[in-house]
C-alpha atoms as a PDB file:
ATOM      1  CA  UNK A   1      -4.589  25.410  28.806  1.00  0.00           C
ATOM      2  CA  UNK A   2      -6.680  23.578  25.922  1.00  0.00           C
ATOM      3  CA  UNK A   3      -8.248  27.026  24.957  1.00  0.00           C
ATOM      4  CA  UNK A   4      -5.002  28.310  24.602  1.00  0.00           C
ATOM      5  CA  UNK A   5      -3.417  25.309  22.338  1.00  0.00           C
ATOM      6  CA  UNK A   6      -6.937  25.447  20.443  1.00  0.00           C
ATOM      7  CA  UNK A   7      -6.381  29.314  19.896  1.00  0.00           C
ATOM      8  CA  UNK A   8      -2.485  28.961  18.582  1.00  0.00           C
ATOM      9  CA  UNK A   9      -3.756  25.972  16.432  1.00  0.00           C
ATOM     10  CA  UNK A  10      -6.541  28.133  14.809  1.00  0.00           C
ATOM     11  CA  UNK A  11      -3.804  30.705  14.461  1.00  0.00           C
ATOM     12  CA  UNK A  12      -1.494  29.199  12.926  1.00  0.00           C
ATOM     13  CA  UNK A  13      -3.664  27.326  10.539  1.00  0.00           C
ATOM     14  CA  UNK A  14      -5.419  30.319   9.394  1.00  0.00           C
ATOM     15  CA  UNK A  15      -1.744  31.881   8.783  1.00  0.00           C
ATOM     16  CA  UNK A  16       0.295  29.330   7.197  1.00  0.00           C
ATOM     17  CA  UNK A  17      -1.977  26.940   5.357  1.00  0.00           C
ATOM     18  CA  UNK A  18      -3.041  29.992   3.072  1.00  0.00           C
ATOM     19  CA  UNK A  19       0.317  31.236   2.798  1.00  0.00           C
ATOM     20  CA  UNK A  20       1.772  28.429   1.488  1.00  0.00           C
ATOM     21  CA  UNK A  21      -1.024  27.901  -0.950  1.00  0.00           C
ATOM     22  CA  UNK A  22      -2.207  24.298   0.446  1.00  0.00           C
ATOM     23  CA  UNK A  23      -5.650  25.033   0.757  1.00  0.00           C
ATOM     24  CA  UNK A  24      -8.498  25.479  -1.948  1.00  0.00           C
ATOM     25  CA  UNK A  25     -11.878  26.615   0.281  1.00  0.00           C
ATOM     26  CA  UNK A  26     -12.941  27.858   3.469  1.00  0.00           C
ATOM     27  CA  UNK A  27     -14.288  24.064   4.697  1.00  0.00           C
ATOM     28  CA  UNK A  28     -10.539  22.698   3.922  1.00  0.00           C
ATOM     29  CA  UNK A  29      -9.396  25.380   6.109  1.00  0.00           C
ATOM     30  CA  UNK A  30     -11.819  24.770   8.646  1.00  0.00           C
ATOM     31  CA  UNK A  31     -10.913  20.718   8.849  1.00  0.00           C
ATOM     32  CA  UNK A  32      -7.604  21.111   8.967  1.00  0.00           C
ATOM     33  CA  UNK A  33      -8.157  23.986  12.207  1.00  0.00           C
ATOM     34  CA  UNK A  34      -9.869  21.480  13.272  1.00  0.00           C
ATOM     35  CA  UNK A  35      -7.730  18.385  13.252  1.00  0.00           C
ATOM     36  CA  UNK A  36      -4.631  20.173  14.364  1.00  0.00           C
ATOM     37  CA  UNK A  37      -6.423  21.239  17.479  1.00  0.00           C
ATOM     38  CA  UNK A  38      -7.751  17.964  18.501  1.00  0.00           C
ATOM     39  CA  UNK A  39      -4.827  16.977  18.119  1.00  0.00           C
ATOM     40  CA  UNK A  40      -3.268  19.325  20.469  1.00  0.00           C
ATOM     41  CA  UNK A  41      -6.374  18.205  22.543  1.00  0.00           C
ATOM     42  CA  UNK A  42      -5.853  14.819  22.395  1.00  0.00           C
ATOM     43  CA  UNK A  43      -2.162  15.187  23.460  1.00  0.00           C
ATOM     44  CA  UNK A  44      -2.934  17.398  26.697  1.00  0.00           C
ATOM     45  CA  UNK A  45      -5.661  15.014  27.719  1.00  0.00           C
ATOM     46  CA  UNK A  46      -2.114  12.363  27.647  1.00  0.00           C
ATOM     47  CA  UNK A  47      -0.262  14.612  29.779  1.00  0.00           C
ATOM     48  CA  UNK A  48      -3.417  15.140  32.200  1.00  0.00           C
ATOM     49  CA  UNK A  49      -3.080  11.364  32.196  1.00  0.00           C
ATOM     50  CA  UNK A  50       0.330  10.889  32.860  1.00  0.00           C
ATOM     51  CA  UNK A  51       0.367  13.988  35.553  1.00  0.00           C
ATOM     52  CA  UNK A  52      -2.081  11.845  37.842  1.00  0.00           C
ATOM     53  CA  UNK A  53       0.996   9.733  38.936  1.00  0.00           C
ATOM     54  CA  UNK A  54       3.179  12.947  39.729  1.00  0.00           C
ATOM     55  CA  UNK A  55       3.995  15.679  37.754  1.00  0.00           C
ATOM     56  CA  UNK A  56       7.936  14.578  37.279  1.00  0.00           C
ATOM     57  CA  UNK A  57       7.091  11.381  35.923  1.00  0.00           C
ATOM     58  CA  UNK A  58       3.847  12.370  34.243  1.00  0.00           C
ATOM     59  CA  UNK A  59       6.424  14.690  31.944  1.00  0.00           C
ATOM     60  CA  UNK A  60       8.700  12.120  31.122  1.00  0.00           C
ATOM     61  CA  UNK A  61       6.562   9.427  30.522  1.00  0.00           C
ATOM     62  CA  UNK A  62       4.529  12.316  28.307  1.00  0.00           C
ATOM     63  CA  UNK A  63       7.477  12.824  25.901  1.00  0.00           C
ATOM     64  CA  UNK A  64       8.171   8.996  25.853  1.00  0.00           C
ATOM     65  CA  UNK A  65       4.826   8.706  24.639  1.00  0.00           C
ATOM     66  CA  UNK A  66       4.277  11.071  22.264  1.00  0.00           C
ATOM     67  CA  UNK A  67       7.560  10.136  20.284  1.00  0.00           C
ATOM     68  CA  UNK A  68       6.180   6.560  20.783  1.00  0.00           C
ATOM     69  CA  UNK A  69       3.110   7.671  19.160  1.00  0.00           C
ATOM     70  CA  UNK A  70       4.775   9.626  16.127  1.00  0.00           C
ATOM     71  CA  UNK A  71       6.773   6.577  15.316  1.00  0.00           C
ATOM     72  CA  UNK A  72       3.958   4.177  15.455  1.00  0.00           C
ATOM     73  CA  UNK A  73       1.873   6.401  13.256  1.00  0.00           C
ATOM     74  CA  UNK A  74       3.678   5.104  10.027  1.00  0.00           C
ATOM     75  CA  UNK A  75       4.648   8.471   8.386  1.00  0.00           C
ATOM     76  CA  UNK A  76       8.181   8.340   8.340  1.00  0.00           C
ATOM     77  CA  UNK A  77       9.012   4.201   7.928  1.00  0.00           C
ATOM     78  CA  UNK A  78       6.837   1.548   6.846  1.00  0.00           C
ATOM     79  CA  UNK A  79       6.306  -0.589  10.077  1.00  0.00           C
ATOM     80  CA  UNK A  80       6.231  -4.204  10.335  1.00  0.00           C
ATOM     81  CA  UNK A  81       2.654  -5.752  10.199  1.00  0.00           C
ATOM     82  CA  UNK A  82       3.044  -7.660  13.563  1.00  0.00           C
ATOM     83  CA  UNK A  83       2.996  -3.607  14.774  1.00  0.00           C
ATOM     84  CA  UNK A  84       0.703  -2.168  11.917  1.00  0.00           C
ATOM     85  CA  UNK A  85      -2.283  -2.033  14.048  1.00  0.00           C
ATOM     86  CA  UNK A  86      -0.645   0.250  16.712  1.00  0.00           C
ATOM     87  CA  UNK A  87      -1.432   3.196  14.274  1.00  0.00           C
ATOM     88  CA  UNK A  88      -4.774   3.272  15.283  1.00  0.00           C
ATOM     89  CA  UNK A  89      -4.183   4.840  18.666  1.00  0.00           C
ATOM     90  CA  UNK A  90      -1.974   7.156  17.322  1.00  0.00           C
ATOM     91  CA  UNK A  91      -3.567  10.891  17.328  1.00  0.00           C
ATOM     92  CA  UNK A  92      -0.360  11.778  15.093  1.00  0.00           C
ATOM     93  CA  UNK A  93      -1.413   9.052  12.621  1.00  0.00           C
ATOM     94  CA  UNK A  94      -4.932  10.542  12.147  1.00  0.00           C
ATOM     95  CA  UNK A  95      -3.959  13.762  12.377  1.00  0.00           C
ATOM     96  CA  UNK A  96      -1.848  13.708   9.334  1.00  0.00           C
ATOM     97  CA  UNK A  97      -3.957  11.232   7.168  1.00  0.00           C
ATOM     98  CA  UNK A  98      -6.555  13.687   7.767  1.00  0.00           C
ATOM     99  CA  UNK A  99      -4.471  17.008   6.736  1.00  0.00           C
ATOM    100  CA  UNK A 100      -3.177  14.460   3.674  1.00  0.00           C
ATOM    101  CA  UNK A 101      -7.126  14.421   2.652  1.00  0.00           C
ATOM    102  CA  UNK A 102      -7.230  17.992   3.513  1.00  0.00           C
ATOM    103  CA  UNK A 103      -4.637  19.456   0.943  1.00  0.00           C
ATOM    104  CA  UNK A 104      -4.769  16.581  -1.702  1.00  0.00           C
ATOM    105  CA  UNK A 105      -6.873  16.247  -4.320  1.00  0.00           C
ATOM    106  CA  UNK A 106      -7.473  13.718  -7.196  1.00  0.00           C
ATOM    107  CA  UNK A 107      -6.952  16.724  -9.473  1.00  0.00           C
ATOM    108  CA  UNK A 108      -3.539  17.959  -8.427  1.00  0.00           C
ATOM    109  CA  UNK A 109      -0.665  18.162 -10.767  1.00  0.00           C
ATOM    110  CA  UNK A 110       2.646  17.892 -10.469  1.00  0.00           C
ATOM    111  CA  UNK A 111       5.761  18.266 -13.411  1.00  0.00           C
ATOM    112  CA  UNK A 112       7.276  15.481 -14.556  1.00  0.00           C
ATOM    113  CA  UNK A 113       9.126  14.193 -17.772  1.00  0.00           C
ATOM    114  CA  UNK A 114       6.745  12.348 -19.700  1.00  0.00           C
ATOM    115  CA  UNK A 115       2.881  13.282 -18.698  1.00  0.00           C
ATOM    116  CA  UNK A 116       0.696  10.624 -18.190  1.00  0.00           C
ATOM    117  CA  UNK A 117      -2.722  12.345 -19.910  1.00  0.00           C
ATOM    118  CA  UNK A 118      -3.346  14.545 -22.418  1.00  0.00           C
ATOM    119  CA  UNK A 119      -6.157  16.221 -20.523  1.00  0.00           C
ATOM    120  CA  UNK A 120      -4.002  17.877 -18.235  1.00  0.00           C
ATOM    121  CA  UNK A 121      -1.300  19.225 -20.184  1.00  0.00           C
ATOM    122  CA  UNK A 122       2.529  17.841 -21.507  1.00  0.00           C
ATOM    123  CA  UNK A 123       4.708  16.912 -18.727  1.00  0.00           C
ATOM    124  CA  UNK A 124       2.044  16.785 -16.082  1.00  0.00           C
ATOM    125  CA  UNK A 125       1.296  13.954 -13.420  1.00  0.00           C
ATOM    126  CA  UNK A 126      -1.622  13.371 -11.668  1.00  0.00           C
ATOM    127  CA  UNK A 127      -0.385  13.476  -7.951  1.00  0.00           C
ATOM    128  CA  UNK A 128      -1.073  10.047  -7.353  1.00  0.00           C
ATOM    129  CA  UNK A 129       1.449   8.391  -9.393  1.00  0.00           C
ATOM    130  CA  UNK A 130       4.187  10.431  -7.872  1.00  0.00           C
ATOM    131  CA  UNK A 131       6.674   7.994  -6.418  1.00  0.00           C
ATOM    132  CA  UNK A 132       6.797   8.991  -2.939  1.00  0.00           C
ATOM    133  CA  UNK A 133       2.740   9.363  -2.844  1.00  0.00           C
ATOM    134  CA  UNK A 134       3.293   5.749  -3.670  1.00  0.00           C
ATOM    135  CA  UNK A 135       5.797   5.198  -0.592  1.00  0.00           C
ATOM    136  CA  UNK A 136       3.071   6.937   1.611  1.00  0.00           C
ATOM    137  CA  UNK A 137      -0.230   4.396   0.183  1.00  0.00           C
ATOM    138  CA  UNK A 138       1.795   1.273   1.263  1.00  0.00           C
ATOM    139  CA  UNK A 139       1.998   3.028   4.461  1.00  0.00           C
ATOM    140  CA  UNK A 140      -1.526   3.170   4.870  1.00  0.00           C
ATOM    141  CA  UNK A 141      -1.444   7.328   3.858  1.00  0.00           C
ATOM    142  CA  UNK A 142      -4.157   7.431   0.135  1.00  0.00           C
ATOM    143  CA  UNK A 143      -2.913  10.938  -1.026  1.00  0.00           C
ATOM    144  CA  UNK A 144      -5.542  11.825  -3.867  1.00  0.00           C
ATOM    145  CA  UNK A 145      -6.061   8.645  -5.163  1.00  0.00           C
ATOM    146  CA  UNK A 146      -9.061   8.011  -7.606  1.00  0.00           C
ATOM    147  CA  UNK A 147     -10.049   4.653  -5.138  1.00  0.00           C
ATOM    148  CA  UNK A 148     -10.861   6.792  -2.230  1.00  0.00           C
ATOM    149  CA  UNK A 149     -14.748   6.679  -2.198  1.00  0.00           C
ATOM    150  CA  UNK A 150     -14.774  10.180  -0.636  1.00  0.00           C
ATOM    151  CA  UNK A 151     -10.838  11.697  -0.585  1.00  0.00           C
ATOM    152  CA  UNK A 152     -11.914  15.454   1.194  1.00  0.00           C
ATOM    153  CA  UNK A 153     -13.922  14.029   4.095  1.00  0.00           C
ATOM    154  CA  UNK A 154     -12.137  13.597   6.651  1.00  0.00           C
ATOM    155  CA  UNK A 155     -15.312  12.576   9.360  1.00  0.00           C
ATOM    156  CA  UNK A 156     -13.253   9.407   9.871  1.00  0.00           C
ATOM    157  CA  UNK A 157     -10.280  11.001  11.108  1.00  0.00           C
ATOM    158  CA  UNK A 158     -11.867  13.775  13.162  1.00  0.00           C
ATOM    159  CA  UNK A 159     -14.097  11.164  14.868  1.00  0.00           C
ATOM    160  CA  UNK A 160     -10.995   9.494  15.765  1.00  0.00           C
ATOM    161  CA  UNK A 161      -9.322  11.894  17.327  1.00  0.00           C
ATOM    162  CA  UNK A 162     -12.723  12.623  19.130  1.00  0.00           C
ATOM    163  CA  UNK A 163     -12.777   9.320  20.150  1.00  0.00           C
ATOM    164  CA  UNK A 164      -9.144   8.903  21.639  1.00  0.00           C
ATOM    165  CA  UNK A 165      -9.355  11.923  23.424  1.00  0.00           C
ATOM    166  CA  UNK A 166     -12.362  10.929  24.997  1.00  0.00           C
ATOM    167  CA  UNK A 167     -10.949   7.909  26.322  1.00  0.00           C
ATOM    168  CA  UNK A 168      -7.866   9.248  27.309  1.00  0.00           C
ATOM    169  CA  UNK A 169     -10.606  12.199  29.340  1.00  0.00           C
ATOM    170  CA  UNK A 170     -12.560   8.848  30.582  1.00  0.00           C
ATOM    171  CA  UNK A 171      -8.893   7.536  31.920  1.00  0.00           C
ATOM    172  CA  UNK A 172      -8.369  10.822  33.645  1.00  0.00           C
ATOM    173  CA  UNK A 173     -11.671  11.296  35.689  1.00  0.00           C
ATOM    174  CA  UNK A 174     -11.260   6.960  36.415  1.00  0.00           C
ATOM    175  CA  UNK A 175      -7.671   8.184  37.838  1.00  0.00           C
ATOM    176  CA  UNK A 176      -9.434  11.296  39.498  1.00  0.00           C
ATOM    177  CA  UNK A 177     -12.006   9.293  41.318  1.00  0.00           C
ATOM    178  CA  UNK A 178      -9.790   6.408  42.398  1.00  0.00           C
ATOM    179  CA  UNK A 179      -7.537   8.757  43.962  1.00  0.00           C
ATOM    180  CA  UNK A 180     -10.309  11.047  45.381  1.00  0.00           C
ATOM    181  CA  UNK A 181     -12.156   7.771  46.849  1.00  0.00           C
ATOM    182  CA  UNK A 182      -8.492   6.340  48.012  1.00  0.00           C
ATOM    183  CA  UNK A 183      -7.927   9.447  49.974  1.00  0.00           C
ATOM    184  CA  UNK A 184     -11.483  10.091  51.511  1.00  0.00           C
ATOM    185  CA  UNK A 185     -11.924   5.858  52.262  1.00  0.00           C
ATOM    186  CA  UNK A 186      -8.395   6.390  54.227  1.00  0.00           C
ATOM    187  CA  UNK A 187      -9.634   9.318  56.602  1.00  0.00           C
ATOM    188  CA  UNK A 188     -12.912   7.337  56.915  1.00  0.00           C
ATOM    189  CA  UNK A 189     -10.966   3.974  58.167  1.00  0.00           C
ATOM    190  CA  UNK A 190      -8.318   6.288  60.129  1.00  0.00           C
ATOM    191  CA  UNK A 191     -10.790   8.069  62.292  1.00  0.00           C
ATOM    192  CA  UNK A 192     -11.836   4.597  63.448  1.00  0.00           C
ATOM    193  CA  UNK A 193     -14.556   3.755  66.182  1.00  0.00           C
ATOM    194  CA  UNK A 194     -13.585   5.373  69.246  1.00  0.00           C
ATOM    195  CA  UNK A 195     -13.153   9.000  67.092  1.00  0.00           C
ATOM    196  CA  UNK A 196     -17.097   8.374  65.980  1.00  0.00           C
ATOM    197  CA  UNK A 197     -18.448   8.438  70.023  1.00  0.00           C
END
């Protein structure tokens, strides 16, 4: 199953990201393959998870979770700060900061009325002053912006991923071996003394 979500992830990334023009180099391309299919990773290692409790219920509390996870991520509202840290352990959240760093960069343009420097041209803005690139820094989202110490690395992000997925894995084989060791513990206690003559 994770080959196969890596695969269409790879796909699709080498398909649309050119297509639409969002990508400048070969190691862009490569990150954001990358990204999208930890990602995918990250989200079938949840579903592993939840399917140790039953199948039924490992489903629904699946989709609970990953909509619970896109909403903490930030993207789409700017959350409260008593909830601001939950972002963190959001693969969503990481996943698109690190696209963001991906297909932004300081030098990108964009039209607008009056241009804010000469040395790229009348009625062009550097893509950081845009106003909704502003809406998505005071969500925690830096889209090209000339404070970013390193704005195309995106180490931070993939490590993240790495790292939630691994836990989630750990969470899995901890569930695995309870189980396993619940099971085997009962047939040892069940056969009892007089079975062991």
């Amino acid at each position: 199953v994770m080959l196969c979500e890596s695969a269409w992830a790879i796909v699709a990334t080498a398909i649309c990201f050119p297509a639409a023009t969002l990508v400048g180099d070969f190691r862009s391309l490569c990150d954001i393959a990358f990204l999208l299919t930890s990602n995918n990773v990250c989200y079938i290692s949840l579903g592993s998870l939840l399917g140790t409790f039953g199948v039924s219920y490992g489903m629904i509390a699946g989709t609970i979770f990953a909509q619970i996870s896109i909403l903490t991520a930030g993207i789409f509202t700017e959350l409260p700060s008593a909830i601001a840290w939950a972002r963190y352990a959001s693969p969503f959240y990481w996943t698109v900061r690190g696209l963001i760093k991906s297909v932004y960069r300081r030098s990108d343009t964009y039209d607008c009325v009056n241009g804010s420097s000469s040395e790229i041209g009348a009625n062009q803005c550097f893509v950081e002053y845009d106003p909704l690139v502003e809406q998505y820094r005071r969500r925690g989202f830096h889209i090209g912006t000339s404070s970013d110490d390193n704005p195309s690395n995106v180490f931070m992000e993939s490590a993240a991923l790495v790292v939630i997925t691994f836990g989630i894995q750990m969470l899995v084989f901890g569930r695995c071996f309870f189980v396993y060791y619940k099971v085997n513990w009962g047939e040892m206690n069940g056969m009892g003394v007089d079975s062991l003559q």
